[in-house]
Protein backbone atom coordinates (compact mmCIF):
# COMPACT_ATOMS: atom_id res chain seq x y z
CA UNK A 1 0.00 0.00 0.00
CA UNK A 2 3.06 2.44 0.70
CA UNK A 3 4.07 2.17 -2.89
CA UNK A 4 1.24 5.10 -3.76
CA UNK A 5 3.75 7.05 -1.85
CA UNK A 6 6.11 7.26 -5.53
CA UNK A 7 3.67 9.11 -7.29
CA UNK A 8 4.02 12.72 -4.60
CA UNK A 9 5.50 14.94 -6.32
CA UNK A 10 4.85 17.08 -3.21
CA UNK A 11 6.84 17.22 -0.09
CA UNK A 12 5.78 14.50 2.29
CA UNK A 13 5.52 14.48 5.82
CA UNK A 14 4.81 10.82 7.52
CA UNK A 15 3.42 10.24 10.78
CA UNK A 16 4.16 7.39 12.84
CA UNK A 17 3.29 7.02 16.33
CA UNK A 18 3.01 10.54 16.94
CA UNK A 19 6.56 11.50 15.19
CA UNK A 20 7.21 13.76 12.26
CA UNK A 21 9.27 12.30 9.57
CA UNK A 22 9.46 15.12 6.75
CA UNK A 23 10.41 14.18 2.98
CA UNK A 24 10.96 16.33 -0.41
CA UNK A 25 8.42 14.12 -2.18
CA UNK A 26 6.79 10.66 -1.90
CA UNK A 27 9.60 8.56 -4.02
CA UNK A 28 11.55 9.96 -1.17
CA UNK A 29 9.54 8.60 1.81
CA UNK A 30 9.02 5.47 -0.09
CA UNK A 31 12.64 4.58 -0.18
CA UNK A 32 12.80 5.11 3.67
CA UNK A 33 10.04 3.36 4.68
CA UNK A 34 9.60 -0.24 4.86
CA UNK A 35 6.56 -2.29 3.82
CA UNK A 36 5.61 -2.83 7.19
CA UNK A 37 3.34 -0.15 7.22
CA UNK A 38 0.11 0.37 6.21
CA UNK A 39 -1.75 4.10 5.32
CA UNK A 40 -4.51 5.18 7.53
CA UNK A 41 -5.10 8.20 5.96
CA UNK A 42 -3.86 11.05 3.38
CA UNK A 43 -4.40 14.97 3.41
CA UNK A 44 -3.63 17.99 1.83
CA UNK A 45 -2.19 20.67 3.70
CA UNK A 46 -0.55 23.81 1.76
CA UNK A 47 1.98 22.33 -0.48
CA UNK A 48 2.28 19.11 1.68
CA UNK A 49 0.70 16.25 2.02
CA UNK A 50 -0.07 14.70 5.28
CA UNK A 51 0.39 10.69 5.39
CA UNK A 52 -0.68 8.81 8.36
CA UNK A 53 0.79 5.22 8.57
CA UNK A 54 0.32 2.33 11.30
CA UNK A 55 2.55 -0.79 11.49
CA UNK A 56 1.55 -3.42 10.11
CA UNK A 57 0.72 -6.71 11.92
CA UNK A 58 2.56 -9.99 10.97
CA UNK A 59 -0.09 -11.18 8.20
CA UNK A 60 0.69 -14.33 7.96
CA UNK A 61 -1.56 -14.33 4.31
CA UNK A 62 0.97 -11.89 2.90
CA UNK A 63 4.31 -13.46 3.96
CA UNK A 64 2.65 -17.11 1.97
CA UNK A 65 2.17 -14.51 -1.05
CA UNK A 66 5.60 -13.08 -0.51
CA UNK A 67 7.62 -16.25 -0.30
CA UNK A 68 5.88 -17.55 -3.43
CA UNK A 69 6.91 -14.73 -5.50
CA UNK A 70 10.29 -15.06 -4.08
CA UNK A 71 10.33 -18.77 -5.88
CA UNK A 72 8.63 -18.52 -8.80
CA UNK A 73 9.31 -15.04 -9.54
CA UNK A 74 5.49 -13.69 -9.84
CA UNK A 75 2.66 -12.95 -8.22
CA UNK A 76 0.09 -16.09 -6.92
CA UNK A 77 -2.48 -16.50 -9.90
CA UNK A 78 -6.27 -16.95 -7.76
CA UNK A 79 -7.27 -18.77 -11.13
């Protein structure tokens, strides 16, 4: 969900537990982050926007999706 953050042109301030972390633009704060957060919410404020991200719980239905694309090289196919 944190890879929306690449297409912010804008500068980018993320908020985690209460702390400020401030970025030029979302490719930015993607590259910091890890993908064990999820987005609660987005907002506009002046030339910023606001991103409000929990961490994520160990899903143990994502790590079986991960791992697979680790060995096969592609994404589970539901079909």
């Amino acid at each position: 969900m944190t890879k929306i953050l690449e297409k912010i042109e804008s500068e980018v301030i993320c908020i985690i537990d209460d702390k400020q972390y401030q970025y030029t633009n979302g490719k930015e704060a993607y590259q910091q982050l890890t993908n064990n957060y999820s987005i609660t919410s987005i907002k506009p404020f002046n030339n910023q926007i606001i991103v409000y991200l929990n961490k994520k719980e160990n899903n143990k239905e994502q790590d079986w999706q991960e791992e697979h694309k680790k060995q096969f090289g592609e994404e589970p196919s539901f079909f």
